[in-house]
N, C-alpha and C. Protein backbone atom coordinates (compact mmCIF):
# COMPACT_ATOMS: atom_id res chain seq x y z
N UNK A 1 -32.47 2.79 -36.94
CA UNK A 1 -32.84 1.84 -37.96
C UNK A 1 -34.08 2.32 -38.70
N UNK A 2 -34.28 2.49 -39.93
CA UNK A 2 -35.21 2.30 -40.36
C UNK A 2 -36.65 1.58 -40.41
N UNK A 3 -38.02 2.48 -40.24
CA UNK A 3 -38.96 1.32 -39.81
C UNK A 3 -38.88 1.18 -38.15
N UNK A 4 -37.87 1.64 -37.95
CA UNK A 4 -38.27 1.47 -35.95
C UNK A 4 -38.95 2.67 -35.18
N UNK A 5 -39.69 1.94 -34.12
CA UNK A 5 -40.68 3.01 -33.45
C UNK A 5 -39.66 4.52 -33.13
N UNK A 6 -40.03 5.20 -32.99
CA UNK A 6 -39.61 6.69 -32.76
C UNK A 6 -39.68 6.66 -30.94
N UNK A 7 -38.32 7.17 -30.66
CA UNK A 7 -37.59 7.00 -28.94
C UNK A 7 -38.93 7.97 -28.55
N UNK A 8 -38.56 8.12 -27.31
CA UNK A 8 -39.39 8.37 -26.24
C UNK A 8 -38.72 9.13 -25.30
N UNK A 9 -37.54 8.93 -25.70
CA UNK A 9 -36.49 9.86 -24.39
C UNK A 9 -36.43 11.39 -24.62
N UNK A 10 -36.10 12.17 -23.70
CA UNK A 10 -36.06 13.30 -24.02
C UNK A 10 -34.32 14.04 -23.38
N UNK A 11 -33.99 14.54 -24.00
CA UNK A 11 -32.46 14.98 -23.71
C UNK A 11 -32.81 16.29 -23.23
N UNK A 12 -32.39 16.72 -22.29
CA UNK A 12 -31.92 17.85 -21.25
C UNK A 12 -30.86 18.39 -21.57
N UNK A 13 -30.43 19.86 -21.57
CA UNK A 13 -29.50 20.47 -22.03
C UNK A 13 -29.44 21.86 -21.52
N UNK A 14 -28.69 22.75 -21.85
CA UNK A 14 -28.62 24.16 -21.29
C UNK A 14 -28.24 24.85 -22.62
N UNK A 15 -27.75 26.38 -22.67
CA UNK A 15 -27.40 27.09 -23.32
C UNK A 15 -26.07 27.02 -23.41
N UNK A 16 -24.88 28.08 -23.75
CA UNK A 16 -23.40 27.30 -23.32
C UNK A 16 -23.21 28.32 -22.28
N UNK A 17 -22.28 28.21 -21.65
CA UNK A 17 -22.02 28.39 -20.07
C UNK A 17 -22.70 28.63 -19.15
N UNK A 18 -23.79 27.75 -18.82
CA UNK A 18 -25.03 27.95 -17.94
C UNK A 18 -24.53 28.76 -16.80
N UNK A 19 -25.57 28.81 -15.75
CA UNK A 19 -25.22 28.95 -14.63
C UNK A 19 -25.77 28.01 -13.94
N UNK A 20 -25.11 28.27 -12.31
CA UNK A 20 -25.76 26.95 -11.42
C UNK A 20 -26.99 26.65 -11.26
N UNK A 21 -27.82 28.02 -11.71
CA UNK A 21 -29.53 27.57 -11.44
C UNK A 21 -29.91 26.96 -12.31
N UNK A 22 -29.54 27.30 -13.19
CA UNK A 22 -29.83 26.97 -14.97
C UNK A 22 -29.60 25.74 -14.95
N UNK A 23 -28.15 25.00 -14.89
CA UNK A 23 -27.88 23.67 -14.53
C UNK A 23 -28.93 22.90 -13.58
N UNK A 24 -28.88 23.89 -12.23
CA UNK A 24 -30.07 22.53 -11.27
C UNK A 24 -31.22 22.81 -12.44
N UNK A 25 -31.60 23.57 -12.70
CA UNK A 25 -33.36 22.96 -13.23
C UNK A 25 -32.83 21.97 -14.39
N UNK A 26 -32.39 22.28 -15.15
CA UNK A 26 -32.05 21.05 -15.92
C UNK A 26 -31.96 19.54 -15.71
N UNK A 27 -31.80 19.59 -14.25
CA UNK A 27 -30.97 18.95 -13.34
C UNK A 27 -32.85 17.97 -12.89
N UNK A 28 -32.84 19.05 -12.13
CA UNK A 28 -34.08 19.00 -11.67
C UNK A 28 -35.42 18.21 -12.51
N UNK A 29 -35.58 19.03 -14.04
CA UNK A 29 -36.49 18.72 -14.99
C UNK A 29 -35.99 17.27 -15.52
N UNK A 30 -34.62 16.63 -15.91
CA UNK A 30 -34.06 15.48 -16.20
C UNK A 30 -34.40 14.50 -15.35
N UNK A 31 -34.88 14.79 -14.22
CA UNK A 31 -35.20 13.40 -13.06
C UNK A 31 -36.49 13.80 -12.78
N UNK A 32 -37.27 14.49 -13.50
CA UNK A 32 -38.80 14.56 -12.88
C UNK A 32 -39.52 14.49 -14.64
N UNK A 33 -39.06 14.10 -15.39
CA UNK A 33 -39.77 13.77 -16.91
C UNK A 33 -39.41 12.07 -16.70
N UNK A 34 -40.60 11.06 -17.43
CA UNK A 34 -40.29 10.11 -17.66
C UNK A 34 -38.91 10.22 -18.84
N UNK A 35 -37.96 9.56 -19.14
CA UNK A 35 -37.18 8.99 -20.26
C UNK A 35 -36.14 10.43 -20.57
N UNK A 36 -35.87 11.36 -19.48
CA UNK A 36 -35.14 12.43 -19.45
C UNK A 36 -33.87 11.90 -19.10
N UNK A 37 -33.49 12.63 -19.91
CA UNK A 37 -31.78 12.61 -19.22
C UNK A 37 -31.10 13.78 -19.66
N UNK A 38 -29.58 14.10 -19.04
CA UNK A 38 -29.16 15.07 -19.28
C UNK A 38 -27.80 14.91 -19.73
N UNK A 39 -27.54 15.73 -20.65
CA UNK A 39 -26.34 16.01 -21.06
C UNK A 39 -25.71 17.60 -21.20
N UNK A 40 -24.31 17.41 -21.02
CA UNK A 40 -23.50 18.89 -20.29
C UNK A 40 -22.96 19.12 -22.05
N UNK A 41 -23.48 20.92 -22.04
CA UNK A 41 -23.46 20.88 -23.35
C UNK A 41 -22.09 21.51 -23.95
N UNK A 42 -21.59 22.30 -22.83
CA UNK A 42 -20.20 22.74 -23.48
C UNK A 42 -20.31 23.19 -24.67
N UNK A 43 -19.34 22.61 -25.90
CA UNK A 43 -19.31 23.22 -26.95
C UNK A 43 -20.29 22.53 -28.22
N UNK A 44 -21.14 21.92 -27.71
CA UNK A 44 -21.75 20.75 -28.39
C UNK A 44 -22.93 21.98 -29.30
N UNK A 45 -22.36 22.00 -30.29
CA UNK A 45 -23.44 22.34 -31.85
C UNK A 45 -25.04 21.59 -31.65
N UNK A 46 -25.71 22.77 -32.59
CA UNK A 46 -26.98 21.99 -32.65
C UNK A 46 -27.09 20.32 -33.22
N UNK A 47 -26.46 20.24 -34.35
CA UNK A 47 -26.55 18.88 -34.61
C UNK A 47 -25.75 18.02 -34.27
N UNK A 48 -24.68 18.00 -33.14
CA UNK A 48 -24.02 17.28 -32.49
C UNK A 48 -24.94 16.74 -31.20
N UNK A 49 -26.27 17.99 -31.04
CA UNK A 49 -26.63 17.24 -30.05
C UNK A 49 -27.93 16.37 -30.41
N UNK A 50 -28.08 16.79 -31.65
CA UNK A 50 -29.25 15.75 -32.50
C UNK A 50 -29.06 14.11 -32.50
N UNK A 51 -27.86 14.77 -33.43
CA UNK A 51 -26.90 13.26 -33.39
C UNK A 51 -26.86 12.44 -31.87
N UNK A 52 -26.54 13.11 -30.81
CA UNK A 52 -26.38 11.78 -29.30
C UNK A 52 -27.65 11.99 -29.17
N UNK A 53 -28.75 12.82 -29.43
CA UNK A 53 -30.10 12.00 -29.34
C UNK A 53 -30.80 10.70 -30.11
N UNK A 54 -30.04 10.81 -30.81
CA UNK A 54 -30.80 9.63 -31.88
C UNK A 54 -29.87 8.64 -31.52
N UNK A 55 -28.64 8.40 -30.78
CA UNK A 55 -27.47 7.67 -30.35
C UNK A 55 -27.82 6.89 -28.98
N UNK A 56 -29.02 7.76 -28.77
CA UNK A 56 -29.59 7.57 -26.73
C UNK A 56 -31.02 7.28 -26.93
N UNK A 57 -31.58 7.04 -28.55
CA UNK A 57 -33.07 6.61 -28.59
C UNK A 57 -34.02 7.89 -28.25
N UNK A 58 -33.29 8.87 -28.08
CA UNK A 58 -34.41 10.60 -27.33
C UNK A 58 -34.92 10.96 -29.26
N UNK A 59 -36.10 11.50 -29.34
CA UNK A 59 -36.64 12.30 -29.96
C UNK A 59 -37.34 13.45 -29.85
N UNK A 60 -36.76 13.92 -28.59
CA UNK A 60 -36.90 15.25 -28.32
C UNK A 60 -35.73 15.96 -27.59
N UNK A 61 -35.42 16.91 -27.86
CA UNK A 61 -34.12 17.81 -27.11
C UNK A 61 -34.94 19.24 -26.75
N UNK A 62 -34.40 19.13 -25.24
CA UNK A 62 -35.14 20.77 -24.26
C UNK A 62 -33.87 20.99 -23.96
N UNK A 63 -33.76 22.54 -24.78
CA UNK A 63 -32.84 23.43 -24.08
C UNK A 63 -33.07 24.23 -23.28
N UNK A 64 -32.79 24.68 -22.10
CA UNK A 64 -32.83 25.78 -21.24
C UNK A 64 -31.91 26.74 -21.14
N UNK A 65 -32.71 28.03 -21.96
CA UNK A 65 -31.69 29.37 -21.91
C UNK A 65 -31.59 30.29 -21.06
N UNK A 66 -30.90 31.33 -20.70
CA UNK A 66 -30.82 32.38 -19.22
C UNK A 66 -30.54 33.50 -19.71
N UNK A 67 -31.08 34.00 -18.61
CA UNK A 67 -30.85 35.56 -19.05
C UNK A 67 -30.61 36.10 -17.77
N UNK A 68 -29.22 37.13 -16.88
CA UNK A 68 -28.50 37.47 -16.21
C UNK A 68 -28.50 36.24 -15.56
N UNK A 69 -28.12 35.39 -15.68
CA UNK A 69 -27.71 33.98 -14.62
C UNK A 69 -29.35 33.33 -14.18
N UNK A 70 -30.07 33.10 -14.33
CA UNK A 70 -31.39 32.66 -14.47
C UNK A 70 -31.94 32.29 -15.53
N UNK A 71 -32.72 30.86 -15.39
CA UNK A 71 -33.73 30.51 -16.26
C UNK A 71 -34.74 31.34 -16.89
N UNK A 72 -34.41 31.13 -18.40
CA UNK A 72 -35.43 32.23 -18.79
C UNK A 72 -36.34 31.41 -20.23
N UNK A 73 -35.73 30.46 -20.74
CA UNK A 73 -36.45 30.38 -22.18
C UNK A 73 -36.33 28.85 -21.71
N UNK A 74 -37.68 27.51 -22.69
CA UNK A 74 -37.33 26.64 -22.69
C UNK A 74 -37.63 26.19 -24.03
N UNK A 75 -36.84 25.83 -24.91
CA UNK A 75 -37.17 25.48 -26.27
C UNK A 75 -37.06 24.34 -26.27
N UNK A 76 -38.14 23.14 -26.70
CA UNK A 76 -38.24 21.76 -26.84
C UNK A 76 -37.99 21.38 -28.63
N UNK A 77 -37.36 20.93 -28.91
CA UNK A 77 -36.70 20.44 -30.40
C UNK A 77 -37.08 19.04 -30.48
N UNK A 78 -38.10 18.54 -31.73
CA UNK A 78 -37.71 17.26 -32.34
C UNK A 78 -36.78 16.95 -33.14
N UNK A 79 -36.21 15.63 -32.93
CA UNK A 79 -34.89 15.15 -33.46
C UNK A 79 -35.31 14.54 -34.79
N UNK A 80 -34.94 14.44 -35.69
CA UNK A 80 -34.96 13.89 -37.06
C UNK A 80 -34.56 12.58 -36.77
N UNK A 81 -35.66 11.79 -37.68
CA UNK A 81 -35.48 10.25 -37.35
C UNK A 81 -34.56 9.66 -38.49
N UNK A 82 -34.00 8.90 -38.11
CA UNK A 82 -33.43 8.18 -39.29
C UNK A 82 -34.13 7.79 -40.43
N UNK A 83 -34.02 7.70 -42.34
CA UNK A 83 -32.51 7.82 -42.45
C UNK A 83 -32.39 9.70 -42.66
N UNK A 84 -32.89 10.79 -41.84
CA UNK A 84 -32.27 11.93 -42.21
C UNK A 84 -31.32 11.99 -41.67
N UNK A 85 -30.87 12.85 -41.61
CA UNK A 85 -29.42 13.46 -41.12
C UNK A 85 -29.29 13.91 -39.52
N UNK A 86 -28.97 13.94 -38.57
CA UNK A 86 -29.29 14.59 -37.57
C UNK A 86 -29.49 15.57 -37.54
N UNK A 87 -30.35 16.36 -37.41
CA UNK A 87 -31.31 18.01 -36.71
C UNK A 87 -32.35 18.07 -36.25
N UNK A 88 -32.59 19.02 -35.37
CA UNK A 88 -32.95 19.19 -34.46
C UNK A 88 -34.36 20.71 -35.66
N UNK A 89 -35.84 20.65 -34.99
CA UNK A 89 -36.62 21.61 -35.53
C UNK A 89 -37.31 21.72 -34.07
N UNK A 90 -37.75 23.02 -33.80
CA UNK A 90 -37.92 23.85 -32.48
C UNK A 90 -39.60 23.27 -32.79
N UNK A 91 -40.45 22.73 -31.90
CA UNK A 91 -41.73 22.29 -31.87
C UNK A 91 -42.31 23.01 -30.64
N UNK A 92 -41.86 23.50 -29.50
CA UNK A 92 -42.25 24.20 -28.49
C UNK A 92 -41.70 25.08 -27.54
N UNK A 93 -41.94 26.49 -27.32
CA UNK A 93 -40.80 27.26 -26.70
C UNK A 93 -41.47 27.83 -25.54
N UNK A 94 -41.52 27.95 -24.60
CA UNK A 94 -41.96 28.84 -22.63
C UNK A 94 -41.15 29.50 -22.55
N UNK A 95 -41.32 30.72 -22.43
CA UNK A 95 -40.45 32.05 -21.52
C UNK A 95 -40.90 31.98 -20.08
N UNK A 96 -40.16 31.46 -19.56
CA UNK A 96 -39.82 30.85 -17.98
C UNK A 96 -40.08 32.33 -17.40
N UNK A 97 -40.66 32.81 -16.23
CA UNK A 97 -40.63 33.97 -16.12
C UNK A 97 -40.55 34.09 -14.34
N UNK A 98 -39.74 32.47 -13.78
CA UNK A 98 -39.72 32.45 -12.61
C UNK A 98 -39.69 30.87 -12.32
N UNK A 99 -38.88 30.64 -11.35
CA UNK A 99 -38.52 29.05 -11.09
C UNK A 99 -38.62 28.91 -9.93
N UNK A 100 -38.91 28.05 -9.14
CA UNK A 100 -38.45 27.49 -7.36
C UNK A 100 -37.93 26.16 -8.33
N UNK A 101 -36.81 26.15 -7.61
CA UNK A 101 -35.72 24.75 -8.06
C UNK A 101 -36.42 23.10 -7.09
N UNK A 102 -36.24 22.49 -7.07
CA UNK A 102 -36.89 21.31 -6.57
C UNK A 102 -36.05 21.53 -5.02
N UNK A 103 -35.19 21.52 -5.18
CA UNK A 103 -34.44 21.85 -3.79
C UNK A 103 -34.82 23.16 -2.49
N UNK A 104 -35.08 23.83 -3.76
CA UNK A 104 -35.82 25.44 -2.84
C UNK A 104 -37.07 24.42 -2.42
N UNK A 105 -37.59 23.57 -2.76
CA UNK A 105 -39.26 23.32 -2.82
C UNK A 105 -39.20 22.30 -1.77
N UNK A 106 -38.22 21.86 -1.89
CA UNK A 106 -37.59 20.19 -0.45
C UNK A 106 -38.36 19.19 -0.99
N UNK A 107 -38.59 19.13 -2.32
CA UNK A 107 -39.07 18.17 -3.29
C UNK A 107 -37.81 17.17 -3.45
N UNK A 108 -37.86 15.77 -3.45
CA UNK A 108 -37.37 14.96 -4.36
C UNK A 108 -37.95 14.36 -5.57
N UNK A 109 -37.32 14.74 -7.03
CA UNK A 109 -37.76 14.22 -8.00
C UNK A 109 -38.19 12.94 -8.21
N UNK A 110 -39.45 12.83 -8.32
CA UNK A 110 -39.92 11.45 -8.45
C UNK A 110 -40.47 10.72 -10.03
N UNK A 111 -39.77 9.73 -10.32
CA UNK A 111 -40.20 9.59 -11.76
C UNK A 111 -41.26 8.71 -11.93
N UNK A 112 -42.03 8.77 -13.47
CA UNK A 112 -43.24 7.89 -12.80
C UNK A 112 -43.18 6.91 -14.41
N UNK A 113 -44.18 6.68 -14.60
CA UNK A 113 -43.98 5.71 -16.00
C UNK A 113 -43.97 6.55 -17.05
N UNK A 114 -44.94 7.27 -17.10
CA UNK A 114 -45.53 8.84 -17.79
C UNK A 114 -45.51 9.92 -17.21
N UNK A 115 -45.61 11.16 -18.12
CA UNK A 115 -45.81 12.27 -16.98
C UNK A 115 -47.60 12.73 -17.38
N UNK A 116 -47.73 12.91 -16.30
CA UNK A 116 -49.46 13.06 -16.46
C UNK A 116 -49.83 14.69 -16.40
N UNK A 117 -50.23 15.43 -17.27
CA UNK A 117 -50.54 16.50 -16.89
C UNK A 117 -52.36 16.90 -16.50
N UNK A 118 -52.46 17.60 -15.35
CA UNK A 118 -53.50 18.02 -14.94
C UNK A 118 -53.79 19.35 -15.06
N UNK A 119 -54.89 20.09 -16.01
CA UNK A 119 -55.34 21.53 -16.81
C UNK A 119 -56.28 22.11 -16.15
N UNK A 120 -56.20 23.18 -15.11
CA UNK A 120 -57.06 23.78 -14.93
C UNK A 120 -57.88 24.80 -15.98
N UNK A 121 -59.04 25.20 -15.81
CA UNK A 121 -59.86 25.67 -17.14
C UNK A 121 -59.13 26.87 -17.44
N UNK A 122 -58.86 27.16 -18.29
CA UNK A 122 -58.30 28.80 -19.31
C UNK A 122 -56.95 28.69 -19.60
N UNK A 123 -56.39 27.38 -19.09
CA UNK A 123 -54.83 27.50 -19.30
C UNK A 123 -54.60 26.19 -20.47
N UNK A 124 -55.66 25.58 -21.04
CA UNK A 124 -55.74 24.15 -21.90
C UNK A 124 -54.07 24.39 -22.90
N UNK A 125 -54.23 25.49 -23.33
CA UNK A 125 -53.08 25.42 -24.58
C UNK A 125 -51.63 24.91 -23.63
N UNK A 126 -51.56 25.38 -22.20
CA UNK A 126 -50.14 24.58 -21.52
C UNK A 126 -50.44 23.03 -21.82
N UNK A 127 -51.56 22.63 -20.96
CA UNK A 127 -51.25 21.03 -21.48
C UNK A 127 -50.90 20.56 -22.47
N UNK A 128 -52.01 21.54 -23.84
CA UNK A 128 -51.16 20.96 -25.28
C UNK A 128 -49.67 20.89 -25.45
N UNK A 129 -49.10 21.74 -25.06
CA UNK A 129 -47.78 22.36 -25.29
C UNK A 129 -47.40 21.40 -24.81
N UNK A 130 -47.33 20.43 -23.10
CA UNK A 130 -46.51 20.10 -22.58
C UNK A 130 -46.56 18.43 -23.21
N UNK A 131 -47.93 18.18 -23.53
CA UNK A 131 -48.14 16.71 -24.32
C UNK A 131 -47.31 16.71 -25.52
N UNK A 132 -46.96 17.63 -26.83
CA UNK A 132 -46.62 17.94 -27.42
C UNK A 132 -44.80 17.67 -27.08
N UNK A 133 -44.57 18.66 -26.08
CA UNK A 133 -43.06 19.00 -26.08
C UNK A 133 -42.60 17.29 -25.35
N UNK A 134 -42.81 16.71 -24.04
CA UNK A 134 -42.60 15.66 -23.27
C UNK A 134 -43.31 14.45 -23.39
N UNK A 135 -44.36 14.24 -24.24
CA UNK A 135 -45.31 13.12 -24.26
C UNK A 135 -46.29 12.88 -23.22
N UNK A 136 -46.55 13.62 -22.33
CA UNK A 136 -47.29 14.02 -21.47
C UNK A 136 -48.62 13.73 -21.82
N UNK A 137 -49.70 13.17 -21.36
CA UNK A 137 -51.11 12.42 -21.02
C UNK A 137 -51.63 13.25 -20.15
N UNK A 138 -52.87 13.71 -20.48
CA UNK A 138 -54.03 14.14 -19.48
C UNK A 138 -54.12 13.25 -18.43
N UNK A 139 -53.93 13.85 -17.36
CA UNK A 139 -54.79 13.52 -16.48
C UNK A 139 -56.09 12.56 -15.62
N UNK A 140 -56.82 12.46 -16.88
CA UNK A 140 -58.45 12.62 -16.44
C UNK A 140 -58.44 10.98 -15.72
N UNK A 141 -58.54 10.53 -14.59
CA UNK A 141 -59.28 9.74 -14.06
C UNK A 141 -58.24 8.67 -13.90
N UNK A 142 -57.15 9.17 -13.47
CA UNK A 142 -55.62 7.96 -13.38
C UNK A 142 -55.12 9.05 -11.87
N UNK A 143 -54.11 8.14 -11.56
CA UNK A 143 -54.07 8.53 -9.83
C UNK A 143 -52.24 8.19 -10.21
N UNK A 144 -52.02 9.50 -10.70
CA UNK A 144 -50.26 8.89 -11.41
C UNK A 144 -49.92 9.17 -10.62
N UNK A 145 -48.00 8.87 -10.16
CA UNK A 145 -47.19 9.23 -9.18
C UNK A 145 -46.94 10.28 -9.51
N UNK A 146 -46.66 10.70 -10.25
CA UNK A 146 -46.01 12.28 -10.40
C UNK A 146 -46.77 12.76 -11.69
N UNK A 147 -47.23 14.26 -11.72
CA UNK A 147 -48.09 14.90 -12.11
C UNK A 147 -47.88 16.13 -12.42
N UNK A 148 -48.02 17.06 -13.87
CA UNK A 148 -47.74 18.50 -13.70
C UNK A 148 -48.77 18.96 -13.71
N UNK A 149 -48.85 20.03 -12.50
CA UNK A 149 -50.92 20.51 -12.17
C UNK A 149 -50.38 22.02 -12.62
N UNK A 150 -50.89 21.94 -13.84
CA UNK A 150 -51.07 23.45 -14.30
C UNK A 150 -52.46 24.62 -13.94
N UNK A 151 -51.79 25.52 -13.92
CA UNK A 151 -52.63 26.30 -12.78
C UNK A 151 -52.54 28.04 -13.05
N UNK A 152 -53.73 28.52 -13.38
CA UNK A 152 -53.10 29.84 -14.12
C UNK A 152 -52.55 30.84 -13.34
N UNK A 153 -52.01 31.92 -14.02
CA UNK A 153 -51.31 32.91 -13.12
C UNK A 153 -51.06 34.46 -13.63
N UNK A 154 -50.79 35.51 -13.59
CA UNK A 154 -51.30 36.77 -13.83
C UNK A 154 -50.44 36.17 -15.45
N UNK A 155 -51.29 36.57 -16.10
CA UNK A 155 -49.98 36.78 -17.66
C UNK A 155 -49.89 35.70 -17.99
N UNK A 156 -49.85 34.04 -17.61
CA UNK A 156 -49.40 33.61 -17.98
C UNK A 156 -49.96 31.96 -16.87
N UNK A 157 -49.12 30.87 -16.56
CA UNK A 157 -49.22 29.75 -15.61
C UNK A 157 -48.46 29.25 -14.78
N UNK A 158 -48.63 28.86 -13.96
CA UNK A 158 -47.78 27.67 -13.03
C UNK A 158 -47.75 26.46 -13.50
N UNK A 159 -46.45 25.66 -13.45
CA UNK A 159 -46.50 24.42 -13.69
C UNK A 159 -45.41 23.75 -12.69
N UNK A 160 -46.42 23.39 -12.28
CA UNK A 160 -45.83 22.50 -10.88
C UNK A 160 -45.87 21.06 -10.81
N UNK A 161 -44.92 20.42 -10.50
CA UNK A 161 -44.94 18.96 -10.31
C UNK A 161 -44.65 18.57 -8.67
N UNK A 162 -46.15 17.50 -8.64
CA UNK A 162 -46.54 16.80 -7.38
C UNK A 162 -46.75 15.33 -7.27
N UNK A 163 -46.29 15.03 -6.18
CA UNK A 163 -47.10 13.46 -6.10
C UNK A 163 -48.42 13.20 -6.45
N UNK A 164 -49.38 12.37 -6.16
CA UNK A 164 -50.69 12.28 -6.05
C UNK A 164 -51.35 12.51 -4.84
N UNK A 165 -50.26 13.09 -4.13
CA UNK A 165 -51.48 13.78 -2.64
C UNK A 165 -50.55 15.31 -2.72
N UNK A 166 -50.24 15.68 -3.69
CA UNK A 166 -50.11 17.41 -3.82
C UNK A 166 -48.51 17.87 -3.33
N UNK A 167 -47.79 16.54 -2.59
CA UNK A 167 -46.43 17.29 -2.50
C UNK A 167 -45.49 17.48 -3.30
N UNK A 168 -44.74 18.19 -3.44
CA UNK A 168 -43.49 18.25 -4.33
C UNK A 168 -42.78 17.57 -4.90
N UNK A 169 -42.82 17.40 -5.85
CA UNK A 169 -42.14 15.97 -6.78
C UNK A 169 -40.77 16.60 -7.52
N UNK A 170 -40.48 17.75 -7.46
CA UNK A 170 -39.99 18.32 -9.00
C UNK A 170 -39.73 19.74 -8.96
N UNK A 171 -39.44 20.99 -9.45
CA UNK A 171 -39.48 22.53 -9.73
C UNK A 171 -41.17 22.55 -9.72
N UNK A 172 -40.81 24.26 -9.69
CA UNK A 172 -42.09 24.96 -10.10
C UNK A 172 -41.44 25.99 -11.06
N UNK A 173 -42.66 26.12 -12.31
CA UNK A 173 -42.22 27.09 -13.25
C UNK A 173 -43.11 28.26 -13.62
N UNK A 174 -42.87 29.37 -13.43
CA UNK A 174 -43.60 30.19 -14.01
C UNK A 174 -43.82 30.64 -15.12
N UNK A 175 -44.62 30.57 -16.29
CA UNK A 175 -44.09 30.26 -17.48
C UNK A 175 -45.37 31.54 -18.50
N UNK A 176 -45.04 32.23 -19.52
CA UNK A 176 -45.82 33.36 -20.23
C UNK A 176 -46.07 31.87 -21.03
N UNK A 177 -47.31 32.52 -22.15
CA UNK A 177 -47.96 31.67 -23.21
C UNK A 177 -47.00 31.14 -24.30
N UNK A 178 -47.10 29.69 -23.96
CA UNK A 178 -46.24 28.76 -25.07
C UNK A 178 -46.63 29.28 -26.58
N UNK A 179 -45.33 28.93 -27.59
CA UNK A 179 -45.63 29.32 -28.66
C UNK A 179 -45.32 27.81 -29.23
N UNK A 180 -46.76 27.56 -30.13
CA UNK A 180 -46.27 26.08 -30.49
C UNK A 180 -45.65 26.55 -31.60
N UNK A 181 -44.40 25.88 -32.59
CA UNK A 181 -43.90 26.16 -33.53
C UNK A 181 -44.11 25.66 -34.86
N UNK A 182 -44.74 24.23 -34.31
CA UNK A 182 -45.35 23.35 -35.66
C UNK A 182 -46.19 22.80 -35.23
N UNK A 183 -47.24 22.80 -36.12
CA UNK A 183 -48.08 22.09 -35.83
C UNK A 183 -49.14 20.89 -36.67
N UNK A 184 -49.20 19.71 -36.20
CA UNK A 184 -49.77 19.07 -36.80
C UNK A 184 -50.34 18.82 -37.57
């Protein structure tokens, strides 16, 4: 509708013929983001999947791409609000450069109201990225259920999701320097 607040959901997706890892993190990332969900993308076009985002209230679409049967790229897309047309414009992309699946981790995904991200010093541009791509909130001085504690790493960061006493909520991602695509 026109004039109405802009969704909050975020749509989960893959490349086309994922593989099974590719699928669990998807899998995985869809139940550990507030307002995630997932959809199986098959033959579904870019703006077919714009379109069931704006159909499901999401204004953001994360695809996850692979490279030899592994997670390798994550491109986060805002959805065009009504009255445009459905499409999708790339706002944030991670070259995944290593995963533990929530299951490798004996994590159960835990969802919380928000996702809260926590920035250790030299890695600030991940938090931007991840506030940006998921709607994600700092941290500073809130005791959230589930939390991504970014954390640097040779080349690049960890982004790990935990409860509020440090266990496993979610994947771990190893991720090279986000490229924001637009910016404010």
């Amino acid at each position: 509708m026109p004039g109405s607040s802009p969704g909050r959901g975020i749509l989960f997706t893959t490349s086309r013929a994922p593989s099974p890892r590719t699928r669990s993190l998807t899998k995985d990332l869809a139940a550990v983001i507030p307002g995630g969900f997932r959809v199986t993308r098959g033959h579904l076009t870019m703006e077919e999947l714009a379109a069931i985002a704006r159909i499901r209230g999401a204004d953001r679409v994360t695809i996850i791409g692979e490279r030899r049967g592994n997670p390798s790229i994550l491109r986060v897309y805002e959805a065009a609000r009504p009255p445009l047309r459905p499409s999708l414009r790339n706002i944030v992309t991670l070259i995944i450069r290593g995963v533990a699946l929530s299951r490798e981790r004996g994590a159960r995904p835990l969802r919380g109201g928000a996702l809260y991200v926590e920035v250790a010093e030299g890695v600030e541009e991940y938090g931007e990225a991840l506030i940006r791509a998921w709607h994600a909130r700092l941290a500073a001085n809130t005791q959230p259920r589930v939390r991504a504690v970014i954390k640097p790493d040779t080349g690049g960061a960890i982004i790990d999701f935990q409860t509020r006493d440090g266990r496993p909520a979610g994947p771990r991602l190893r991720v090279a320097k986000p490229r924001v695509m637009i910016k404010d």
